[in-house]
Protein backbone atom coordinates (compact mmCIF):
# COMPACT_ATOMS: atom_id res chain seq x y z
CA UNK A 1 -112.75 -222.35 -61.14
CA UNK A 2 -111.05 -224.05 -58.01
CA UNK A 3 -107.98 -225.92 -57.22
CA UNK A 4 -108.17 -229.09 -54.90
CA UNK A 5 -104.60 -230.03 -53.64
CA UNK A 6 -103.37 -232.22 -50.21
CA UNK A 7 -101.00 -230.24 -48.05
CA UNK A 8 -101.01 -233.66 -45.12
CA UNK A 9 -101.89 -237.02 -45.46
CA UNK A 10 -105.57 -235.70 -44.17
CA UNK A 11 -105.86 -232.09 -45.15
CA UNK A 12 -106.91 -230.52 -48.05
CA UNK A 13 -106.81 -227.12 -49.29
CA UNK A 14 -109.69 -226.08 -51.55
CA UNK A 15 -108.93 -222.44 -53.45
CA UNK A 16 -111.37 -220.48 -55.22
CA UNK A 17 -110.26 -218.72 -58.29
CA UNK A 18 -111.99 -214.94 -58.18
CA UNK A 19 -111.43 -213.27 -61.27
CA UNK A 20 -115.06 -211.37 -61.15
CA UNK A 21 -114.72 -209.33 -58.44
CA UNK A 22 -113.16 -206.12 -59.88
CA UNK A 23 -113.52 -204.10 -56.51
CA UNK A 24 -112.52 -206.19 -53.45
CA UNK A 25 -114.69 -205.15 -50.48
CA UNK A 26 -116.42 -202.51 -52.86
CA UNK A 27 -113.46 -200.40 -52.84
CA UNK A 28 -109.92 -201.33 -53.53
CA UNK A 29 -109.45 -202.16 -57.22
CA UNK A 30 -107.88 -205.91 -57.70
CA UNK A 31 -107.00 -206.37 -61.46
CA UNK A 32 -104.94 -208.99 -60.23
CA UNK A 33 -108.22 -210.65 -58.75
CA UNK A 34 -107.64 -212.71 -55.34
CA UNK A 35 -108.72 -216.22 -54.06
CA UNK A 36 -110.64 -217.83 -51.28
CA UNK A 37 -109.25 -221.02 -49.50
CA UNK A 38 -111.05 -223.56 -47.15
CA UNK A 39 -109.19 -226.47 -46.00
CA UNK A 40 -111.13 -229.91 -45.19
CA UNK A 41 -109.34 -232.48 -42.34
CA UNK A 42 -110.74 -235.48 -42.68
CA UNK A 43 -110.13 -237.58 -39.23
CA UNK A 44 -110.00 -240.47 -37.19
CA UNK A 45 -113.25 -239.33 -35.28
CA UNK A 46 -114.01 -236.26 -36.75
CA UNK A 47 -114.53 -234.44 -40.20
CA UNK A 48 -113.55 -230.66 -40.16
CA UNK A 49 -114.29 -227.89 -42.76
CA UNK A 50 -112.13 -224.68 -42.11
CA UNK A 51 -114.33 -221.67 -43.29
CA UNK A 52 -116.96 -221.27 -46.25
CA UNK A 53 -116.59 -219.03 -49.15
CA UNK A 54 -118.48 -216.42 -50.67
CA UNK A 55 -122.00 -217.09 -51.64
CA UNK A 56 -121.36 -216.61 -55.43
CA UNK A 57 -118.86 -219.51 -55.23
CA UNK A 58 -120.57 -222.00 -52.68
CA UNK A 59 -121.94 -224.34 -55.57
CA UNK A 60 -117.96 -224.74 -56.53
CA UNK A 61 -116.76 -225.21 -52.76
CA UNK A 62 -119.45 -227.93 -52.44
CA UNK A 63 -118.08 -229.60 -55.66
CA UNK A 64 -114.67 -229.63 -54.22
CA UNK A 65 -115.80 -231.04 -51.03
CA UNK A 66 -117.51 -234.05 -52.80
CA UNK A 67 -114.48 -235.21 -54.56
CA UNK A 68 -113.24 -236.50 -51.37
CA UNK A 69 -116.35 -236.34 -49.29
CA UNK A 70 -120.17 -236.33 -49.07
CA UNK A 71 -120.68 -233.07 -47.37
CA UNK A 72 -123.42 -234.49 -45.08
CA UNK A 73 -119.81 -236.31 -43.46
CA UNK A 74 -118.51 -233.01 -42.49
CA UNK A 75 -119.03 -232.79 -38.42
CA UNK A 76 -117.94 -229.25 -37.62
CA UNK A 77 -117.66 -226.10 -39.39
CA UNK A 78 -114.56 -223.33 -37.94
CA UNK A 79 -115.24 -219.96 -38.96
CA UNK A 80 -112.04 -218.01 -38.47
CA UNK A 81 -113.67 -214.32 -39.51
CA UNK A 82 -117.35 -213.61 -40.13
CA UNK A 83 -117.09 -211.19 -43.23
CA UNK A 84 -118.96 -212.59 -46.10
CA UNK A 85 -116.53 -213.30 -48.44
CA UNK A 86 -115.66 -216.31 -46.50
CA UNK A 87 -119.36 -216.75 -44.66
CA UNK A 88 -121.88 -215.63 -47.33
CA UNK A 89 -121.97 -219.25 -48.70
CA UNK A 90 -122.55 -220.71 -44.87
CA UNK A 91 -126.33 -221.41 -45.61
CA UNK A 92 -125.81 -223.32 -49.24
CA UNK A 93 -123.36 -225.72 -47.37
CA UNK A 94 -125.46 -226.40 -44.38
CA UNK A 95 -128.44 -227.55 -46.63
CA UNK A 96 -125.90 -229.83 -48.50
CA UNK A 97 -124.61 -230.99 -45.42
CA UNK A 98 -128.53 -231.55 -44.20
CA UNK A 99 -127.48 -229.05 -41.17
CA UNK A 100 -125.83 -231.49 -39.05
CA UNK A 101 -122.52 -229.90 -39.00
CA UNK A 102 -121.72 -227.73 -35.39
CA UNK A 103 -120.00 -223.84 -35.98
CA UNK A 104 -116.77 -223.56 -34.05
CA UNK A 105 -115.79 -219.81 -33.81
CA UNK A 106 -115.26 -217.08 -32.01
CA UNK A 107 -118.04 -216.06 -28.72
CA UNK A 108 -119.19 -212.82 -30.71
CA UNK A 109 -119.87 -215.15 -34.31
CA UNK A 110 -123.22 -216.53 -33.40
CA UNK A 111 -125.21 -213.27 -32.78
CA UNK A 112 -123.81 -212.11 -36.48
CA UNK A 113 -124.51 -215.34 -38.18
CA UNK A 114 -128.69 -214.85 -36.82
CA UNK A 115 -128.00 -211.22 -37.69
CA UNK A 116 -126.06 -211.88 -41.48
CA UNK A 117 -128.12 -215.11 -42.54
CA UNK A 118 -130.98 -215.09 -40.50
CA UNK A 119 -129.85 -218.69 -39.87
CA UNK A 120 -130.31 -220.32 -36.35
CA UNK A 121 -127.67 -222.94 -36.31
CA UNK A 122 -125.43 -225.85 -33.68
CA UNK A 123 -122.86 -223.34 -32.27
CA UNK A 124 -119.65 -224.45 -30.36
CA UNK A 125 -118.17 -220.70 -28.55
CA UNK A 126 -114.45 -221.13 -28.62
CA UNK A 127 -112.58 -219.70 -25.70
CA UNK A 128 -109.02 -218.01 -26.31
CA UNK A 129 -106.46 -220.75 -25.87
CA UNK A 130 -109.15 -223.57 -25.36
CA UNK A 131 -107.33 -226.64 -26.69
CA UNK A 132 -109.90 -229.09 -28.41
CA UNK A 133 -109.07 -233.07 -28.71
CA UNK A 134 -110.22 -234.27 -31.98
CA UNK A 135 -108.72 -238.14 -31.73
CA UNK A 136 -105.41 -238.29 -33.46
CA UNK A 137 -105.20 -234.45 -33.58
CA UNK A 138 -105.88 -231.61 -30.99
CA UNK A 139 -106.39 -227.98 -32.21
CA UNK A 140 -105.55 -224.84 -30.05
CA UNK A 141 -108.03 -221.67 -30.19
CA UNK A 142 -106.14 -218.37 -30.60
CA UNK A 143 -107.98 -215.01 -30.76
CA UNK A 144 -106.74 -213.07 -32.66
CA UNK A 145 -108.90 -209.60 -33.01
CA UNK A 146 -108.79 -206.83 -35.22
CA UNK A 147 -107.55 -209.16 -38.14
CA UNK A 148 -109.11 -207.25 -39.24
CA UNK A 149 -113.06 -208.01 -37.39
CA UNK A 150 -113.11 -208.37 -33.39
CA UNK A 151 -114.34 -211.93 -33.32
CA UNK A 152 -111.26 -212.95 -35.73
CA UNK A 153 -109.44 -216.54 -34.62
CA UNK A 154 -106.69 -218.47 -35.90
CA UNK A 155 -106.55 -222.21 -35.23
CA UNK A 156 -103.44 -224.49 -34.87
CA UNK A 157 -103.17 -228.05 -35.64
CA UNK A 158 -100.80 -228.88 -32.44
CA UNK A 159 -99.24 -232.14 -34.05
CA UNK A 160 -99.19 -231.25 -37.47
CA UNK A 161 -97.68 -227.68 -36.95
CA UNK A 162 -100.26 -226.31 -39.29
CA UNK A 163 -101.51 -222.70 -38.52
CA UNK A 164 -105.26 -222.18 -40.26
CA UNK A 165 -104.71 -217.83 -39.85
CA UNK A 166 -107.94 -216.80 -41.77
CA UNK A 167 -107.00 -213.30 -43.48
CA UNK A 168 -104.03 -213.07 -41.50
CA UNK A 169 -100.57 -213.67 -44.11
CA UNK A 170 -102.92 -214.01 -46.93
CA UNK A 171 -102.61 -211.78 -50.09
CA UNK A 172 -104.51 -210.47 -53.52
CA UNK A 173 -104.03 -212.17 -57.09
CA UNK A 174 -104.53 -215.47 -58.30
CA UNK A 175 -101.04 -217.42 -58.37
CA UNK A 176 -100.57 -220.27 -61.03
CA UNK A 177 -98.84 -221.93 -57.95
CA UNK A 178 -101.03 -223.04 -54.82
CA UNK A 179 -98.46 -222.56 -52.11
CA UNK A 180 -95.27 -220.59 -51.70
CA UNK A 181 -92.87 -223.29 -53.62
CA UNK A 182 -93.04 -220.65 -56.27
CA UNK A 183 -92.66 -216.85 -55.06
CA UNK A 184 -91.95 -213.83 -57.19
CA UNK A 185 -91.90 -210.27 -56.36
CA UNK A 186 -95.23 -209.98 -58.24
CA UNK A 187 -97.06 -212.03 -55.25
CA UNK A 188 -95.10 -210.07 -52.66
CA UNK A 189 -96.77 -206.73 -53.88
CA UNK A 190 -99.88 -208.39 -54.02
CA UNK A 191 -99.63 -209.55 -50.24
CA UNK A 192 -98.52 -205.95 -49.50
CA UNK A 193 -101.34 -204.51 -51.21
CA UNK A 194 -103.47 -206.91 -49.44
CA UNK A 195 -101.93 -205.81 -45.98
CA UNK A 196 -102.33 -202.28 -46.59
CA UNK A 197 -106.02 -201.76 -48.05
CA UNK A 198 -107.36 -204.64 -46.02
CA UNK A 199 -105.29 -204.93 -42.26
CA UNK A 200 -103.66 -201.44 -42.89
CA UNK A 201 -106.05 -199.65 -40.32
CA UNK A 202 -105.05 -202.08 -37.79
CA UNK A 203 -101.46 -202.75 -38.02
CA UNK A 204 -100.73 -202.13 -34.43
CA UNK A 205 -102.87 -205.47 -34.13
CA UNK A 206 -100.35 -207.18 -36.14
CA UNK A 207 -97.27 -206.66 -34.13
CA UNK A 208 -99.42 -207.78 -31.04
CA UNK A 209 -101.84 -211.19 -32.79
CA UNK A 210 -97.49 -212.02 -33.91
CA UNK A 211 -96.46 -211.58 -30.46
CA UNK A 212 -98.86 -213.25 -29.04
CA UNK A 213 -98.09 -216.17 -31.43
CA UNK A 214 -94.38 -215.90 -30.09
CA UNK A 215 -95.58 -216.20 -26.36
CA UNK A 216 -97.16 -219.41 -27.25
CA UNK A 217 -94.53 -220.56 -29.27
CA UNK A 218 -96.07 -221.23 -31.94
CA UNK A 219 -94.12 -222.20 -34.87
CA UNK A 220 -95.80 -223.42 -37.93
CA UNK A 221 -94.15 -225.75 -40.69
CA UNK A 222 -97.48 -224.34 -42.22
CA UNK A 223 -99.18 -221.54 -42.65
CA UNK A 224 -102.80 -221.79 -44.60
CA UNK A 225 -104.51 -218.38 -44.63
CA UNK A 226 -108.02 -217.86 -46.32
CA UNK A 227 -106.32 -216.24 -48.86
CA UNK A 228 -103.53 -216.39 -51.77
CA UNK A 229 -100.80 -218.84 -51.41
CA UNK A 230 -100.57 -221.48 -48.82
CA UNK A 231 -97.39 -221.38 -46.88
CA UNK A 232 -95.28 -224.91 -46.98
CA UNK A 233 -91.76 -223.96 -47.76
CA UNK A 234 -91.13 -220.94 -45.81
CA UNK A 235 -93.93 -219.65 -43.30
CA UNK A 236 -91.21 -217.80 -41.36
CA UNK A 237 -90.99 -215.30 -44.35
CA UNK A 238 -95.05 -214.04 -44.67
CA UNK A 239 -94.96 -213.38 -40.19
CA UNK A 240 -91.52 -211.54 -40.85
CA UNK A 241 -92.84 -209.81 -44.30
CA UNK A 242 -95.92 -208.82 -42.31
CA UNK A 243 -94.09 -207.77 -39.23
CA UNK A 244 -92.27 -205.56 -41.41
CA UNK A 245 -94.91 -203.99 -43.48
CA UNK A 246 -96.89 -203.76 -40.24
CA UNK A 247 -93.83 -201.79 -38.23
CA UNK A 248 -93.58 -200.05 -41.82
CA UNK A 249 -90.02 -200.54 -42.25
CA UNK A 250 -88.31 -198.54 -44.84
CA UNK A 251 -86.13 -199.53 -47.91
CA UNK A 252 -83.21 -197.10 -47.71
CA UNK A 253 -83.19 -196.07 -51.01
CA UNK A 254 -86.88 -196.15 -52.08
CA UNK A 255 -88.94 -193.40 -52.70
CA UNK A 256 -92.28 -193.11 -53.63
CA UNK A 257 -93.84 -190.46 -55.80
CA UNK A 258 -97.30 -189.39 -56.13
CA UNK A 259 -99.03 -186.74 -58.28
CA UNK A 260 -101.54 -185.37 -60.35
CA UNK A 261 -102.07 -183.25 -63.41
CA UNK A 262 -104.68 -181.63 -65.64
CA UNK A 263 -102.58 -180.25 -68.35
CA UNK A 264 -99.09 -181.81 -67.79
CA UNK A 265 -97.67 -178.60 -65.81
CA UNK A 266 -96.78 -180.67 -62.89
CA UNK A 267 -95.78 -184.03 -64.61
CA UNK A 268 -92.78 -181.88 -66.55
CA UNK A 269 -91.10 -181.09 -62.69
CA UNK A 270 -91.82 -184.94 -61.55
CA UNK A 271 -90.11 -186.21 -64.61
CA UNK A 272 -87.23 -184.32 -64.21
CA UNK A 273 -86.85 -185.00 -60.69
CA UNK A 274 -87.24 -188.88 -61.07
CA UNK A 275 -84.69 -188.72 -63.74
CA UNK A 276 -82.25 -186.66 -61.21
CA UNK A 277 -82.99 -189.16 -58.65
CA UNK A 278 -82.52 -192.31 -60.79
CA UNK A 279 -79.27 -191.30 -62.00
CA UNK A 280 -78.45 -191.24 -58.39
CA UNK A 281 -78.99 -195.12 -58.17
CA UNK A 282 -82.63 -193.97 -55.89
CA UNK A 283 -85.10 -196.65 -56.46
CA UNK A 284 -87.89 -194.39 -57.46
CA UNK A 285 -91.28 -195.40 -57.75
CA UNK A 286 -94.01 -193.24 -59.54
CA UNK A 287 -97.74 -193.27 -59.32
CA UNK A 288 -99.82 -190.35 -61.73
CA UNK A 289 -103.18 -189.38 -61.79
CA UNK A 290 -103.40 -187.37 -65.68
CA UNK A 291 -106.13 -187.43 -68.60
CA UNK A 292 -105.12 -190.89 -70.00
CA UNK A 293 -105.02 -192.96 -66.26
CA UNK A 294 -105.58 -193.54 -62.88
CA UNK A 295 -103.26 -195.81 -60.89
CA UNK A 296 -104.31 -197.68 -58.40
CA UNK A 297 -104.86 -196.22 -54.93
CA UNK A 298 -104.30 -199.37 -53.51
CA UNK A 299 -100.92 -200.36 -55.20
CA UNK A 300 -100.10 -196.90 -53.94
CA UNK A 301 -100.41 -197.41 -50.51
CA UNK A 302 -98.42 -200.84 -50.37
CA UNK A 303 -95.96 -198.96 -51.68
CA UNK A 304 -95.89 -196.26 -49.12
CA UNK A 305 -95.63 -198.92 -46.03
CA UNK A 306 -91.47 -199.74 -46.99
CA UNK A 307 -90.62 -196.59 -48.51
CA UNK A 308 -87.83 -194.16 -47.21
CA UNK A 309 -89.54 -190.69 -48.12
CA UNK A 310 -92.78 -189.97 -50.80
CA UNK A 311 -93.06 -187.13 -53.28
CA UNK A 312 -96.34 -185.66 -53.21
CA UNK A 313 -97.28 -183.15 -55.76
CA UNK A 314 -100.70 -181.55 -57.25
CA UNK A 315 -101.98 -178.34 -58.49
CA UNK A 316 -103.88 -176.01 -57.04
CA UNK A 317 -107.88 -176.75 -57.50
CA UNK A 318 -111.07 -174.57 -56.51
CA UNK A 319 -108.64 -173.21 -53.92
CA UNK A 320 -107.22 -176.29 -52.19
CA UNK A 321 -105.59 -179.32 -54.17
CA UNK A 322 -107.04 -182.05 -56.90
CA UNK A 323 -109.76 -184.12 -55.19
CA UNK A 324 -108.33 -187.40 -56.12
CA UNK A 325 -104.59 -186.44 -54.24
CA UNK A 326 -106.54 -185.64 -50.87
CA UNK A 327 -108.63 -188.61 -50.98
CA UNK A 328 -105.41 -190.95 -51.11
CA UNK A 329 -103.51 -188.53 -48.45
CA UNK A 330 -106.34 -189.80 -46.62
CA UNK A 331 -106.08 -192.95 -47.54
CA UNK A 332 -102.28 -192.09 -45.99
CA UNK A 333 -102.96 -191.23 -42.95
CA UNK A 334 -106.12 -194.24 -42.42
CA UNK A 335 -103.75 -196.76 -43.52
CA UNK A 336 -100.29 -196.24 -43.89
CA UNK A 337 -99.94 -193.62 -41.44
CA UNK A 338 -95.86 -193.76 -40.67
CA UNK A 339 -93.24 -191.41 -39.99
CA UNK A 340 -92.25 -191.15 -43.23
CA UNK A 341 -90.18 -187.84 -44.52
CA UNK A 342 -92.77 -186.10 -47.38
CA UNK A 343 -92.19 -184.04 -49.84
CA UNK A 344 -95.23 -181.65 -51.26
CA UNK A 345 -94.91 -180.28 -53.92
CA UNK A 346 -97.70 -177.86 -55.33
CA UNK A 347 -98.19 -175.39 -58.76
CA UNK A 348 -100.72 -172.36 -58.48
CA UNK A 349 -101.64 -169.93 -60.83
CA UNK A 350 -103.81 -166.75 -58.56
CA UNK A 351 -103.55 -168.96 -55.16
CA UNK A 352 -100.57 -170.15 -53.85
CA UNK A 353 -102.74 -172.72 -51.02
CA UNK A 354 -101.59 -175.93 -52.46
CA UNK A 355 -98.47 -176.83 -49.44
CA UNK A 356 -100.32 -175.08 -46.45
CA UNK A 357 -103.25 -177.34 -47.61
CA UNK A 358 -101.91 -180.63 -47.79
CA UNK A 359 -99.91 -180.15 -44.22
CA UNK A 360 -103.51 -179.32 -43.04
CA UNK A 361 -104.29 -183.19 -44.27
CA UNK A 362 -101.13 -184.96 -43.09
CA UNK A 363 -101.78 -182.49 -39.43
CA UNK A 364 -102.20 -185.58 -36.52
CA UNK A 365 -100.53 -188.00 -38.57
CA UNK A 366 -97.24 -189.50 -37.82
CA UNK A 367 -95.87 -188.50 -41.51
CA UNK A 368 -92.86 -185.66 -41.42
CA UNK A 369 -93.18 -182.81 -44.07
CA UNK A 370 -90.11 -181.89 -44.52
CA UNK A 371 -90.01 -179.34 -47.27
CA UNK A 372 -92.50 -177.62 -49.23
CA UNK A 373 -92.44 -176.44 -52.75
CA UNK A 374 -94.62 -173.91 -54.30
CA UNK A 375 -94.12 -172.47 -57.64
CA UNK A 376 -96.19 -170.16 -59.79
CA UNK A 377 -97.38 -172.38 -63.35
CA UNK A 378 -93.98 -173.12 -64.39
CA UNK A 379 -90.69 -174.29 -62.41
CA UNK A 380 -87.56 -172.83 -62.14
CA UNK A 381 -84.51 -174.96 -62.41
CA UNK A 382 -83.33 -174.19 -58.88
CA UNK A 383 -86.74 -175.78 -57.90
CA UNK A 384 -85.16 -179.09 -59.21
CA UNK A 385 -81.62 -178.54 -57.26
CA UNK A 386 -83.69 -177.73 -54.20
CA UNK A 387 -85.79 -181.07 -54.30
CA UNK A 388 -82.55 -183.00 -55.07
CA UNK A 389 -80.25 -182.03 -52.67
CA UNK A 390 -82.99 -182.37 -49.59
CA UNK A 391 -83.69 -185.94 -50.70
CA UNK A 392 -80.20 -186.33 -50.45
CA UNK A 393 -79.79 -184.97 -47.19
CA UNK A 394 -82.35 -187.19 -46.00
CA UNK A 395 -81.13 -190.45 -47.39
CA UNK A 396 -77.88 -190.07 -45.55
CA UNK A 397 -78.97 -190.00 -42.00
């Protein structure tokens, strides 16, 4: 399924509806599915396609394209980020567009599109800050790398004031709504999500490809990413949400908690301390790993990037802590890595390893333990006043 909408008198936006792909990039799980925009300006003098789409989609991207155009009418081709979700279907629109169209991207893009697609094709190398005339329009080249590949660009539209950022301010899901006219916080998690599992890694490279967008002055009345919603009423708010996520700015009074259970041992303490901590107007968010589910790792670390302090708690297992906990304190440190105040709290029953453990993982991370818990099978209620009143200590500075 696709949507075909105008967002200027010669510009449309073509969006892909994914609702197959369950794991996005083969790892973070996407219930919420996502989407894959390319955007078609059709000029004066020239007729420009802005990025491809995954090869299991290309038939429906050519379909688009032929409702306002014969493909063979498309002159160039920019490619904003080589990974194959937006490059895969490269090859199916060349031979509809009887290869005539020229690649605009980034220096590094040719040798991977021989080395992807085995393709040899008419390549244009776009220099950082190259300015290129096309008749009533000129576009300006901006690299922008480690969004989240090297050769990754973003193009802007110098009359128009539209900013084409490929993965840059884009987001998971699969809104009813096109472009930002309609935002709930359901989206906003989703372009968190997006940030952390996708960009996370690289956030440092967000502050700077923003920056570098401020030195130019730059200053979009649109903002069309490759993908989730296109930005038309408020592009100011996705650079200053992803400024903040990337800086991993905290919400004073959230807290995130994270743990896991075989028997329900563990779940009893977490319980009790949410409850404590809800009656004291905390905004308490809780993520479990027990017999009956798995949340999602990835939901779990957009989370983490605004939080104030996380919870961590697990069990003891095979003398170190439950698999599935040390993968996503992994996942932490990779992604979200912060200094954010933690909490770990761990049950043994012969092996009291749990806390020294899991301050092994977080060692050369920027995260803060700042208290450890260890308790033999079951808790005591001091355990509970302990947890309470340093979470309270903490929110106060």
């Amino acid at each position: 399924m696709h949507k075909l909408i105008k967002i200027d008198e010669k510009i449309y936006a073509i969006t892909i509806y994914d609702q197959k792909t369950r794991y996005f990039e083969g790892i973070w799980r996407i219930p919420e599915g996502i989407t894959y925009n390319s955007y078609l300006y059709l000029g004066d003098e020239v007729n420009i396609l802005f990025d491809t789409v995954k090869r299991d989609f290309s038939k429906e991207l050519i379909e688009a394209i032929r409702k306002v155009i014969d493909p063979k009418d498309i002159d160039s081709v920019v490619i904003h980020h080589m990974e194959p979700d937006h490059t895969s279907g490269l090859k199916d629109f060349l031979e509809a567009n009887k290869w005539s169209a020229e690649i605009w991207s980034h220096p590094l893009s040719l040798k991977m599109i021989k080395a992807f697609y085995k393709i040899d094709v008419k390549f244009r190398s776009l220099k950082d800050l190259e300015t290129i005339n096309i008749g009533d329009e000129e576009i300006r080249v901006i690299h922008t790398p480690w969004l989240h590949w090297p050769e990754t660009i973003m193009t802007y539209m110098l009359n128009r004031r539209i900013l084409f950022s490929g993965d840059a301010f884009g987001g998971y899901s699969i809104p009813e709504e096109t472009t930002d006219k309609i935002l709930d916080e359901g989206y906003i998690r989703a372009i968190r999500k997006y940030l952390a599992t996708v960009i996370g890694f690289y956030r440092p490279w967000i502050i700077k490809n923003i920056e570098k967008l401020d030195r130019l002055h730059i200053k979009p009345s649109i903002i069309a990413p490759a993908h989730g919603k296109i930005w038309v009423k408020d592009p100011v708010k996705i650079v200053e949400l992803y400024r903040s996520w990337a800086e991993a700015e905290p919400i004073n009074n959230k807290i995130v908690v994270i743990y896991g259970t075989m028997y329900g041992g563990i779940e009893n303490l977490v319980n009790e301390v949410v409850s404590r901590l809800s009656e004291k107007r905390f905004n308490v968010i809780v993520y479990s790993f027990n017999e009956e589910k798995w949340d999602c790792f990835g939901d779990i670390l957009g989370d983490i990037l605004d939080s104030k302090l996380i919870i961590i708690a697990s069990p003891v297992y095979e003398g170190k802590i439950l698999p599935h906990i040390e993968y996503l304190i992994n996942l932490m440190t990779r992604k979200t890595d912060s200094p954010k105040e933690v909490i770990l709290i761990s049950s043994y029953g012969w092996s009291k390893v749990g806390g020294k453990y899991i301050s092994k993982l977080l060692e050369g991370s920027k995260f803060r333990v700042v208290d450890i818990i260890e308790y033999h099978v079951t808790h005591d209620p001091k355990i509970l006043d302990r947890i309470v009143t340093t979470i309270d200590s903490k929110s106060e500075k």
